[in-house]
PDB file of N, CA and C in Angstrom:
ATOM      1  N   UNK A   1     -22.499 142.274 -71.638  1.00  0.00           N
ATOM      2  CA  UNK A   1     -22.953 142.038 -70.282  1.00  0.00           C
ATOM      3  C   UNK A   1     -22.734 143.309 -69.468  1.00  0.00           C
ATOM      4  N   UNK A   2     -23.607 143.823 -68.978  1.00  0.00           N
ATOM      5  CA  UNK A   2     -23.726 144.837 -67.846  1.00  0.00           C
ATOM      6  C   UNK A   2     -23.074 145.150 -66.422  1.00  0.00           C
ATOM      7  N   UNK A   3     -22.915 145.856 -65.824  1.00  0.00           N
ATOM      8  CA  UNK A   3     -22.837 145.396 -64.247  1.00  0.00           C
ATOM      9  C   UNK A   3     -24.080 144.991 -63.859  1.00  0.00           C
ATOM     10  N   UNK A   4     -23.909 143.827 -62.939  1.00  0.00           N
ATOM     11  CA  UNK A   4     -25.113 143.170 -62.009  1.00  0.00           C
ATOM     12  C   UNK A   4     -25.111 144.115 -60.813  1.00  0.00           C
ATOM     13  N   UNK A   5     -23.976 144.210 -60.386  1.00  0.00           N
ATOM     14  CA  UNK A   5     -24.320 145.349 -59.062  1.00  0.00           C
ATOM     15  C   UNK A   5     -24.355 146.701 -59.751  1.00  0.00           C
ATOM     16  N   UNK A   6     -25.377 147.525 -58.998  1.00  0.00           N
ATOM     17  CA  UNK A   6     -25.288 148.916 -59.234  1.00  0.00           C
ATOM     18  C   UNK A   6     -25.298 150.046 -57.919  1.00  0.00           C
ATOM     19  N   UNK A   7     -24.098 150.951 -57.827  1.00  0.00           N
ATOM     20  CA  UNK A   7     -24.604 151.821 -56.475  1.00  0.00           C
ATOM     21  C   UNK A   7     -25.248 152.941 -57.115  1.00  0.00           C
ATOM     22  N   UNK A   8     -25.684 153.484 -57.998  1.00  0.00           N
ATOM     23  CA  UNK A   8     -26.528 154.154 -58.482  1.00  0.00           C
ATOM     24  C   UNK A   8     -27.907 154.629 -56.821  1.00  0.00           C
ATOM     25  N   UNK A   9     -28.024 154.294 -56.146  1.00  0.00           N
ATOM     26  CA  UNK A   9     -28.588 154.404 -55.244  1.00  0.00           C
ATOM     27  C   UNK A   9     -28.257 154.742 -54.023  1.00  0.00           C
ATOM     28  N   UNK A  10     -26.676 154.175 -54.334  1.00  0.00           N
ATOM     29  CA  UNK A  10     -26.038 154.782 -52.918  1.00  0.00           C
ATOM     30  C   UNK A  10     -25.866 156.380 -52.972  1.00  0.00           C
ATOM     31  N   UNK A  11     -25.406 157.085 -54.527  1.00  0.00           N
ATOM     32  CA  UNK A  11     -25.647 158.171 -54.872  1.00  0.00           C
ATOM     33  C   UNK A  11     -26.888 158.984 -54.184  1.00  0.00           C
ATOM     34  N   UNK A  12     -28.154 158.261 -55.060  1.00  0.00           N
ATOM     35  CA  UNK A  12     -29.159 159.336 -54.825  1.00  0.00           C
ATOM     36  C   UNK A  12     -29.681 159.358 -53.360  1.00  0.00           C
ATOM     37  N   UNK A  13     -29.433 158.400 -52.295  1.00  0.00           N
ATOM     38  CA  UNK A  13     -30.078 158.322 -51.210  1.00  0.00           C
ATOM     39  C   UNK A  13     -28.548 159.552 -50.517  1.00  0.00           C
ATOM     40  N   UNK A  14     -27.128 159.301 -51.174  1.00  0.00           N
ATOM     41  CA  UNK A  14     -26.672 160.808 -50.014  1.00  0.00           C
ATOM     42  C   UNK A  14     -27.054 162.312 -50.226  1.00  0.00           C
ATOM     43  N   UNK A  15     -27.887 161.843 -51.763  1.00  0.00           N
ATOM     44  CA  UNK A  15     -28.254 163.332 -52.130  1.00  0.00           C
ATOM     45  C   UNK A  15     -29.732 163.440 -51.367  1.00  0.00           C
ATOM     46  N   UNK A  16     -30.660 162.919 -51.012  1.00  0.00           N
ATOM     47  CA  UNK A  16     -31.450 162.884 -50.333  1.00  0.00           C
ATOM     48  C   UNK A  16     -31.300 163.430 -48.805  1.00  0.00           C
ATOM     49  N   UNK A  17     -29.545 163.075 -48.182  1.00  0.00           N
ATOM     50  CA  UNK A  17     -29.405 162.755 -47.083  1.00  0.00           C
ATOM     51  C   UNK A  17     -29.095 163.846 -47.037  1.00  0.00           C
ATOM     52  N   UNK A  18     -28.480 164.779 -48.056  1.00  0.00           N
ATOM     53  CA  UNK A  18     -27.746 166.004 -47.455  1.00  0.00           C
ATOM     54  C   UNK A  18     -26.455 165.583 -47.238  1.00  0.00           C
ATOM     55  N   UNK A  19     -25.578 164.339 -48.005  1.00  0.00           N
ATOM     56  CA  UNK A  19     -23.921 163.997 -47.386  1.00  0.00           C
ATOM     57  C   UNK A  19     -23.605 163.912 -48.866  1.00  0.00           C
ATOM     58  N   UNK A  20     -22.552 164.156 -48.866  1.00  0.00           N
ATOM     59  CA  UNK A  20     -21.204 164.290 -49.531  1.00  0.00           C
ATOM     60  C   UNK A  20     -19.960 163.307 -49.625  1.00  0.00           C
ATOM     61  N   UNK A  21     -19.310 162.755 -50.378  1.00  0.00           N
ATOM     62  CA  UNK A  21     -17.830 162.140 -50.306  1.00  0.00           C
ATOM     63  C   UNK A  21     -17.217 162.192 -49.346  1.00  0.00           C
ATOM     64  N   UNK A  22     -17.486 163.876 -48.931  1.00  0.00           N
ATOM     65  CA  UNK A  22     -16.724 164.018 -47.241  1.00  0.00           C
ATOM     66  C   UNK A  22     -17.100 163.946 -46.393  1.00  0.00           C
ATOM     67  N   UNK A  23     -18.380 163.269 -46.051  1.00  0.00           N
ATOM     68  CA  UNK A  23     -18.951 162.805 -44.764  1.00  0.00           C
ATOM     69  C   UNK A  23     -19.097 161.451 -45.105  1.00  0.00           C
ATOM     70  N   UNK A  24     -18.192 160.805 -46.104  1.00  0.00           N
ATOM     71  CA  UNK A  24     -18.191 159.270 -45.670  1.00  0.00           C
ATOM     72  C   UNK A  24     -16.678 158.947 -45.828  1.00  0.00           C
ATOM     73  N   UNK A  25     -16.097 160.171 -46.136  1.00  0.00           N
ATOM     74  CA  UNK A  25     -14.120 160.257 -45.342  1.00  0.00           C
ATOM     75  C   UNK A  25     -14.432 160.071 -44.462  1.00  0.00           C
ATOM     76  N   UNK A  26     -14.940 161.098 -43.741  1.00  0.00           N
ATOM     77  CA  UNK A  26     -14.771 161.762 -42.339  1.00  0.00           C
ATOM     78  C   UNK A  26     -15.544 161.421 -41.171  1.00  0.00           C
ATOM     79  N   UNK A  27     -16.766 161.132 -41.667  1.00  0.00           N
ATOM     80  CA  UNK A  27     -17.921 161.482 -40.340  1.00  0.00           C
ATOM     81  C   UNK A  27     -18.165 159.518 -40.225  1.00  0.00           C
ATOM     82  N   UNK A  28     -17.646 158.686 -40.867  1.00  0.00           N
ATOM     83  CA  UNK A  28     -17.958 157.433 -39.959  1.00  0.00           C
ATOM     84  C   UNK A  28     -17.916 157.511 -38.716  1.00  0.00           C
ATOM     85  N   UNK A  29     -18.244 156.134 -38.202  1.00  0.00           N
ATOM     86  CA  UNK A  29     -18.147 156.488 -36.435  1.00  0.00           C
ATOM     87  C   UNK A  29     -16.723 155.627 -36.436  1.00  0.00           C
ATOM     88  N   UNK A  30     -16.452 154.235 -36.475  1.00  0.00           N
ATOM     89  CA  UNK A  30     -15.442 153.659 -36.356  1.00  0.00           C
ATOM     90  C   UNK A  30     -14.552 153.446 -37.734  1.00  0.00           C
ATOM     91  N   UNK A  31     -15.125 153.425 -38.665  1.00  0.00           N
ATOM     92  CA  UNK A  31     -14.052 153.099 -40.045  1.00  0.00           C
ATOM     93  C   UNK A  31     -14.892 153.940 -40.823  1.00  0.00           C
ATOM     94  N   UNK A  32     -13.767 154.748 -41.401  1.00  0.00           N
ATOM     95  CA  UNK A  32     -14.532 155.608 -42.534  1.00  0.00           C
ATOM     96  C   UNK A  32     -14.179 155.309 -43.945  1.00  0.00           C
ATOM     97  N   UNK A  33     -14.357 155.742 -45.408  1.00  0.00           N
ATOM     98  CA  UNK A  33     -14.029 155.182 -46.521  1.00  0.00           C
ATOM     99  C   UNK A  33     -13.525 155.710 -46.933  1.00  0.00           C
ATOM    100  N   UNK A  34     -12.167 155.072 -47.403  1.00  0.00           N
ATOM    101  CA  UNK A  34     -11.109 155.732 -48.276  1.00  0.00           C
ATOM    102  C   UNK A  34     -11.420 156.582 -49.373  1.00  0.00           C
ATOM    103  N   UNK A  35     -10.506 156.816 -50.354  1.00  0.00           N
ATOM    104  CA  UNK A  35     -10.533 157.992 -51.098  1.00  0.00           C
ATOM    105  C   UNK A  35     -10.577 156.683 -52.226  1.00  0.00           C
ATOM    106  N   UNK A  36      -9.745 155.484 -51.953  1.00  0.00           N
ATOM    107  CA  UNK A  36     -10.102 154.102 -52.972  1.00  0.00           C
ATOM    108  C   UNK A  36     -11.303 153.713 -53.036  1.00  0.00           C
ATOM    109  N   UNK A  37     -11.557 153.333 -52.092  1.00  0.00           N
ATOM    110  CA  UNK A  37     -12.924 153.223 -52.078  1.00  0.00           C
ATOM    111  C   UNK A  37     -14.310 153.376 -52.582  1.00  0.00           C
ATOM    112  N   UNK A  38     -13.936 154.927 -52.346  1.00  0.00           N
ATOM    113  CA  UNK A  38     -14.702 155.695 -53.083  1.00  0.00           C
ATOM    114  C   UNK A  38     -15.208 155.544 -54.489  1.00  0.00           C
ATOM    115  N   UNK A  39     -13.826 155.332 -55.751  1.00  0.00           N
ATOM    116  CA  UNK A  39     -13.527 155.238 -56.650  1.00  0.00           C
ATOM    117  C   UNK A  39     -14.293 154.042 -57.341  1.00  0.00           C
ATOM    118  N   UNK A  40     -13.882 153.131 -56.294  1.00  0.00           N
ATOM    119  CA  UNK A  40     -14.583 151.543 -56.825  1.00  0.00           C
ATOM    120  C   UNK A  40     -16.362 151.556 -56.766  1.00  0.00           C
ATOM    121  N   UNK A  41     -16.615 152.667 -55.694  1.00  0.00           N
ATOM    122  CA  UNK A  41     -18.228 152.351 -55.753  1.00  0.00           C
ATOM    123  C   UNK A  41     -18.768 153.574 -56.726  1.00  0.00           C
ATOM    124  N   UNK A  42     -17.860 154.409 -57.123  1.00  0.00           N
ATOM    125  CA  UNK A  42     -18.402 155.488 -58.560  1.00  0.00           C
ATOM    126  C   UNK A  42     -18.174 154.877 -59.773  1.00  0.00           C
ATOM    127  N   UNK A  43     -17.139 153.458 -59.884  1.00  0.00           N
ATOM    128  CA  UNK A  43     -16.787 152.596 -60.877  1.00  0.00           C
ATOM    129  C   UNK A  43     -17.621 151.467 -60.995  1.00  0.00           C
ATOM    130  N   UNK A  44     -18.623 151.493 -59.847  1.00  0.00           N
ATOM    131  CA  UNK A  44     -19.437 149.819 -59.570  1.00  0.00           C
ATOM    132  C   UNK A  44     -18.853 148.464 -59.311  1.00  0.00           C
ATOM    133  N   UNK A  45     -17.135 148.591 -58.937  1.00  0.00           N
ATOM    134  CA  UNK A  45     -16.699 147.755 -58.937  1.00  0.00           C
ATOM    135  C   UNK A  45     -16.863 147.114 -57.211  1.00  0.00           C
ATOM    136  N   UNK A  46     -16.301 145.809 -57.160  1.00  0.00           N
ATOM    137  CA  UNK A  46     -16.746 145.593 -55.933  1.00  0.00           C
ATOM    138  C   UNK A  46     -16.219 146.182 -54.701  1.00  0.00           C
ATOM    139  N   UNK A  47     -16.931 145.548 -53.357  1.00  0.00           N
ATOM    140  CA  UNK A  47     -16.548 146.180 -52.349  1.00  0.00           C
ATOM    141  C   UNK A  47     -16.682 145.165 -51.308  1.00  0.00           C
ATOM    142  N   UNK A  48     -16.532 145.845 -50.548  1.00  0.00           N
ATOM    143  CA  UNK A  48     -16.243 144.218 -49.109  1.00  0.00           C
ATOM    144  C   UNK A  48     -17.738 144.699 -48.491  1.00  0.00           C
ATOM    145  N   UNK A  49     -18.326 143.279 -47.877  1.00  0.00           N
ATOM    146  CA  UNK A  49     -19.469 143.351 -47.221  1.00  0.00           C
ATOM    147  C   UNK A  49     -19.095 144.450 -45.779  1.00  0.00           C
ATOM    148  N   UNK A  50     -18.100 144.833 -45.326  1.00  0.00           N
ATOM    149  CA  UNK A  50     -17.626 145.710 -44.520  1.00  0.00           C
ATOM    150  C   UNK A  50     -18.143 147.053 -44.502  1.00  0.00           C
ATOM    151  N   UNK A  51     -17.383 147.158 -45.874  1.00  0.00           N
ATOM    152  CA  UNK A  51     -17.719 148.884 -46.571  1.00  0.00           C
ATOM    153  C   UNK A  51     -19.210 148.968 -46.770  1.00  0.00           C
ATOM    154  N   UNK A  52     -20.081 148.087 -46.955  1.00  0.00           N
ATOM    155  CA  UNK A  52     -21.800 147.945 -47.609  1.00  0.00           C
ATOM    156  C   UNK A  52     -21.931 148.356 -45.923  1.00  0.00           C
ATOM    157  N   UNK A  53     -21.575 147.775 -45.012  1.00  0.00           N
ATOM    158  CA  UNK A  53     -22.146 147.745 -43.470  1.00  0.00           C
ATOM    159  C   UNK A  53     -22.103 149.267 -42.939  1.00  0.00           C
ATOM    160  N   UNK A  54     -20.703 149.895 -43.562  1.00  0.00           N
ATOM    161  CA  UNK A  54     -20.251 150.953 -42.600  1.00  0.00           C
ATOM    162  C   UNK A  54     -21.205 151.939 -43.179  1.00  0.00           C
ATOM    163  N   UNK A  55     -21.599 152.383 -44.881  1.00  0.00           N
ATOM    164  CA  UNK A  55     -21.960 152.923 -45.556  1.00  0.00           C
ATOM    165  C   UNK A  55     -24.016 153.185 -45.259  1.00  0.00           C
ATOM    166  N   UNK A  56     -23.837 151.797 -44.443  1.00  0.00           N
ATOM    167  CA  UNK A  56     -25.722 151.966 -44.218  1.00  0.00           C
ATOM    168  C   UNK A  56     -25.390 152.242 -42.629  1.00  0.00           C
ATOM    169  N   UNK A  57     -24.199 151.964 -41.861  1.00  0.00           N
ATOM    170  CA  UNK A  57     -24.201 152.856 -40.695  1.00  0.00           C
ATOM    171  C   UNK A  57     -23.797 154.387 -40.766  1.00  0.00           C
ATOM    172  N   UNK A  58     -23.175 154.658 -41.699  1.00  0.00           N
ATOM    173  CA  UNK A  58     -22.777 156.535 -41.813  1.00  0.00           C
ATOM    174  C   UNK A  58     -24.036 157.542 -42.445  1.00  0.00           C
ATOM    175  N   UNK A  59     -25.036 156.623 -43.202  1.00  0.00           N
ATOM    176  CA  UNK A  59     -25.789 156.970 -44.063  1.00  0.00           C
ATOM    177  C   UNK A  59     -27.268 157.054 -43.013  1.00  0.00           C
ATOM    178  N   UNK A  60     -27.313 155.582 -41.756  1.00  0.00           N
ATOM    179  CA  UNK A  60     -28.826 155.635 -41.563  1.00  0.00           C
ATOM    180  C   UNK A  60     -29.680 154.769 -42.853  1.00  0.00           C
ATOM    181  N   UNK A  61     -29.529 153.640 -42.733  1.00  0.00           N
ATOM    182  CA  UNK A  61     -30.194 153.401 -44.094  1.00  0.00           C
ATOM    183  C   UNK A  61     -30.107 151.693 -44.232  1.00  0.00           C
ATOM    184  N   UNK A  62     -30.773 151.532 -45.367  1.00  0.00           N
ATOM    185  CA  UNK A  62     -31.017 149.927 -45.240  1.00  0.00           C
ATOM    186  C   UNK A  62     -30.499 149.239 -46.632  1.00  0.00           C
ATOM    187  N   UNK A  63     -29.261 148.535 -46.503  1.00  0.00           N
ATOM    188  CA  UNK A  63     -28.763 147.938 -47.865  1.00  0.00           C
ATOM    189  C   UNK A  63     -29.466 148.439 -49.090  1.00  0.00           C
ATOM    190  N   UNK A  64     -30.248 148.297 -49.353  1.00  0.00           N
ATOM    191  CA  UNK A  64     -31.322 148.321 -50.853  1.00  0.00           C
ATOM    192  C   UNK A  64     -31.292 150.231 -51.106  1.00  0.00           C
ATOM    193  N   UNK A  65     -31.336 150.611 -49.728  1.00  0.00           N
ATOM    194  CA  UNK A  65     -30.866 152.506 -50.298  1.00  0.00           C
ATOM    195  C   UNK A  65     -29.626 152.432 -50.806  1.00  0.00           C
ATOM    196  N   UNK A  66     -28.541 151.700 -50.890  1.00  0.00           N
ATOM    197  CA  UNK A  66     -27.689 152.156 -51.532  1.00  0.00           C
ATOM    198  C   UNK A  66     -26.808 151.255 -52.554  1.00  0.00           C
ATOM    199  N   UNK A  67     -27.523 150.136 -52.589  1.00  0.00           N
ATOM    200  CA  UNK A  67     -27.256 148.929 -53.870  1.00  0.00           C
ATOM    201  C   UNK A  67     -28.113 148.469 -54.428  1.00  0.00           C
ATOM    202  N   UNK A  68     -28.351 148.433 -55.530  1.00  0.00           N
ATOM    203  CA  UNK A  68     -29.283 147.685 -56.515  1.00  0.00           C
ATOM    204  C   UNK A  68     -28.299 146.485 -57.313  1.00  0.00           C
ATOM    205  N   UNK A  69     -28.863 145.143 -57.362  1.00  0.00           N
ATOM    206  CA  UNK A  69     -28.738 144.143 -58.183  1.00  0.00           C
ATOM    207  C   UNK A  69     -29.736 143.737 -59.202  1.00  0.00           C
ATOM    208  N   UNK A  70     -29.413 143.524 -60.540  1.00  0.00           N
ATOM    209  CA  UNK A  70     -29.713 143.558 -62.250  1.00  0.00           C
ATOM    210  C   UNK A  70     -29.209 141.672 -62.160  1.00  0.00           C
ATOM    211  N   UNK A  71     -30.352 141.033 -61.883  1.00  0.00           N
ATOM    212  CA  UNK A  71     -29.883 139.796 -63.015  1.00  0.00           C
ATOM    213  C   UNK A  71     -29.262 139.847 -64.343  1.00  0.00           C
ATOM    214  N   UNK A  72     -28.638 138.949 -64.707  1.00  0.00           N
ATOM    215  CA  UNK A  72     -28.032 139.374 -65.977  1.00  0.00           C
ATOM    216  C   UNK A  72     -29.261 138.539 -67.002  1.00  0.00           C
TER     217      UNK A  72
END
């Protein structure tokens, strides 16, 4: 069995964006993402509907730029 979630997208849309790991430390407006964080969405593991919110507010962007879901 696979991962069903994939951020594979959250990737290519900051490479699109021109951002980095360190403009989603740093440059949030109110909560920015840990260095854990981080880890879990380069691992595909989960994340809080929080972090999905802050990530399409630091980014400019709409859920689906930066998560893909795989029925199993």
């Amino acid at each position: 069995m696979g991962a069903l979630i994939s951020y594979a997208p959250l990737w290519e849309t900051m490479k699109r964006k021109g951002a980095t790991t360190y403009t989603l430390r740093c440059k949030g407006r109110s909560v920015n993402i840990s260095g854990s964080t981080l880890l879990r969405l380069q691992s595909n593991q989960s994340v809080s509907t929080n972090t999905l919110d802050t990530l399409c507010v630091i980014l400019d962007c709409a859920l689906s730029d930066i998560v893909r879901y795989t029925p199993d």
